[in-house]
N, C-alpha and C. Protein backbone atom coordinates (compact mmCIF):
# COMPACT_ATOMS: atom_id res chain seq x y z
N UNK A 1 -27.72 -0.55 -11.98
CA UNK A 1 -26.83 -0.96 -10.92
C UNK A 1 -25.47 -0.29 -11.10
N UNK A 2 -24.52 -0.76 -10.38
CA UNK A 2 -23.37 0.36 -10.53
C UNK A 2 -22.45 -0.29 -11.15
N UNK A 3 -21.42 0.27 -11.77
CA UNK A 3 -20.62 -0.13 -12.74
C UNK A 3 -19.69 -1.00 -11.94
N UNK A 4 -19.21 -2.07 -12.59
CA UNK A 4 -18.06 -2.84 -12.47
C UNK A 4 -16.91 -2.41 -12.80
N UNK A 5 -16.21 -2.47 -11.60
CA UNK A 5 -14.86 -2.10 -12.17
C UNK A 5 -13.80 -3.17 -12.22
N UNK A 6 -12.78 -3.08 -13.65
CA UNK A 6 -11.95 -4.01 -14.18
C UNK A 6 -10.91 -3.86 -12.70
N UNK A 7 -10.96 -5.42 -12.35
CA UNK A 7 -9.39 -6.53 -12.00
C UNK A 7 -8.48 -5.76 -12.39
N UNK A 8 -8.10 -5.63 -13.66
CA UNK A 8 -6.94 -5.24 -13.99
C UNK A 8 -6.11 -3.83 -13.85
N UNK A 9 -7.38 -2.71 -13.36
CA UNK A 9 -7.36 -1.65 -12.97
C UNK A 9 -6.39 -1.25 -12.16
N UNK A 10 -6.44 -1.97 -10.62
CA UNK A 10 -4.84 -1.94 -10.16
C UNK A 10 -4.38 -3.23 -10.11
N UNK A 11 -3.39 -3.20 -10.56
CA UNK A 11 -2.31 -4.49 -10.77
C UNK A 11 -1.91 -4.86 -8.97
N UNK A 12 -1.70 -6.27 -9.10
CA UNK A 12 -1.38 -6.61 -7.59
C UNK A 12 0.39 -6.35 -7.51
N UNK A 13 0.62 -6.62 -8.75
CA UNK A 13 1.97 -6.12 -8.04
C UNK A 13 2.46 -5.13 -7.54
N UNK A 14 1.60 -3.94 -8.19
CA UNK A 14 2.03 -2.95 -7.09
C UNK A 14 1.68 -2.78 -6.29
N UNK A 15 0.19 -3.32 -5.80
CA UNK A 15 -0.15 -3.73 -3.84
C UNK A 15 1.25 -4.65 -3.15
N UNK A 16 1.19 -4.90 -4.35
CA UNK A 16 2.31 -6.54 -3.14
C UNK A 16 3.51 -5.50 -3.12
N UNK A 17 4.13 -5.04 -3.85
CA UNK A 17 5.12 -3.73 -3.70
C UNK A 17 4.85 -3.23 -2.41
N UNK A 18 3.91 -2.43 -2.46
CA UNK A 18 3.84 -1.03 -1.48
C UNK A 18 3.35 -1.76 -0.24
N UNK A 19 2.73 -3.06 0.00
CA UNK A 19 3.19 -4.06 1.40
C UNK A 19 4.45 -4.73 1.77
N UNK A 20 5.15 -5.15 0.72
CA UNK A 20 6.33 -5.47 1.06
C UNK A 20 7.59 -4.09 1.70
N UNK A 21 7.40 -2.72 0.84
CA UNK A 21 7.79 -2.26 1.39
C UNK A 21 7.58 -1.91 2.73
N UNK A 22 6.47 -1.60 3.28
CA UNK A 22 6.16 -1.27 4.06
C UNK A 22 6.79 -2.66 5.17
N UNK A 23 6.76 -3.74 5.02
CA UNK A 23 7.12 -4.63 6.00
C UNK A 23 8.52 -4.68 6.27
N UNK A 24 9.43 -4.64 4.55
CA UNK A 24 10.57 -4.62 5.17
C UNK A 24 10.94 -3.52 6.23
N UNK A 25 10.55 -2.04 5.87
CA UNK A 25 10.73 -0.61 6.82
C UNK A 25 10.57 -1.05 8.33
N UNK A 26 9.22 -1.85 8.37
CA UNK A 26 8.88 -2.29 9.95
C UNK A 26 10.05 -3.16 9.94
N UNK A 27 10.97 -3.92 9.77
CA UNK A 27 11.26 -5.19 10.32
C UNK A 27 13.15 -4.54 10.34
N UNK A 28 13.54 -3.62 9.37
CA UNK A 28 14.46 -2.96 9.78
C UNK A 28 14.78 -1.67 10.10
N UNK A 29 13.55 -0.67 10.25
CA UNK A 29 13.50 0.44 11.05
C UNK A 29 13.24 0.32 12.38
N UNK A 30 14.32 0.07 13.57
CA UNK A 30 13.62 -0.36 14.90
C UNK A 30 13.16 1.27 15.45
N UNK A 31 13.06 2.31 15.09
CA UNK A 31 12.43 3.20 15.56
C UNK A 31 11.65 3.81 15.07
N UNK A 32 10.58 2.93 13.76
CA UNK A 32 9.44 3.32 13.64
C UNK A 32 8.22 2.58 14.00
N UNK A 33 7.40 3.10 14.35
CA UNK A 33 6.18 2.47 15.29
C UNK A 33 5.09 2.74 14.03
N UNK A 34 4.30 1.56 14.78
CA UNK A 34 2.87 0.72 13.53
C UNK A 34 2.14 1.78 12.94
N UNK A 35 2.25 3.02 14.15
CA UNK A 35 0.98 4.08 14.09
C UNK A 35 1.56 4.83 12.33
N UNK A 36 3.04 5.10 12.76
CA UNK A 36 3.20 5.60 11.82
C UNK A 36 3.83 5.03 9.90
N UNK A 37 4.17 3.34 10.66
CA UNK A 37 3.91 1.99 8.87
C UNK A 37 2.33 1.74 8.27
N UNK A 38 1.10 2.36 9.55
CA UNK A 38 -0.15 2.46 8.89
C UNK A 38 -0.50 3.59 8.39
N UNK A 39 -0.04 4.91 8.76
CA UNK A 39 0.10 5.75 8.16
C UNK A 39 1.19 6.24 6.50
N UNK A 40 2.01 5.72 6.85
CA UNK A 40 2.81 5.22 5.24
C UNK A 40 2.08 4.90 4.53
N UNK A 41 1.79 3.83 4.90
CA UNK A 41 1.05 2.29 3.76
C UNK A 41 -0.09 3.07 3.40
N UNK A 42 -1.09 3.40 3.89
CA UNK A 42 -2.23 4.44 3.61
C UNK A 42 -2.15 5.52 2.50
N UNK A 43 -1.14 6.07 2.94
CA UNK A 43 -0.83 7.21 1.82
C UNK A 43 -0.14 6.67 0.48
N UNK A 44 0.40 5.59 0.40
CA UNK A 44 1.12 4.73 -0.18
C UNK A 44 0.02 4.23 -1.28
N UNK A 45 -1.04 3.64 -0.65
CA UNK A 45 -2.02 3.11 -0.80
C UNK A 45 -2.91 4.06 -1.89
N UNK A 46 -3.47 5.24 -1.33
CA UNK A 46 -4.04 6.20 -2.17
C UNK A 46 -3.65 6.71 -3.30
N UNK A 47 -2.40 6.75 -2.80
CA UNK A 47 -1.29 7.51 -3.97
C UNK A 47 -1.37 6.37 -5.26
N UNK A 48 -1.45 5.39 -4.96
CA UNK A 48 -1.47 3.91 -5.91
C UNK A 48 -3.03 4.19 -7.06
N UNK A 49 -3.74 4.19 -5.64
CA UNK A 49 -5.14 4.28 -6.48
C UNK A 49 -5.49 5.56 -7.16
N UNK A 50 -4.80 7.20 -7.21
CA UNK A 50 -5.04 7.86 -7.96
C UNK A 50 -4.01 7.74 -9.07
N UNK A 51 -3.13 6.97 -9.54
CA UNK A 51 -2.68 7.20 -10.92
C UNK A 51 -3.03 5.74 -11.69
């Protein structure tokens, strides 16, 4: 079967980081649009899971 991978692998605090940023940007950037805080967060996101 396929390997389990450790919980501890990525830490939530740096998810909860790289969502919080991303919310504050939406809530005081009034001229950026979702298309491009889901595009952030995404790359944000990946970038997290390769190191």
């Amino acid at each position: 079967m396929g390997k389990v991978k450790d919980k501890s692998e990525y830490p939530l605090s740096d998810f909860s980081d790289i969502v919080k940023k991303a919310y504050d940007r939406g809530v005081s950037d009034q001229g950026v649009t979702v298309a491009k805080l889901i595009e952030d967060l995404k790359i944000d996101l990946l970038n997290m899971k390769v190191q």
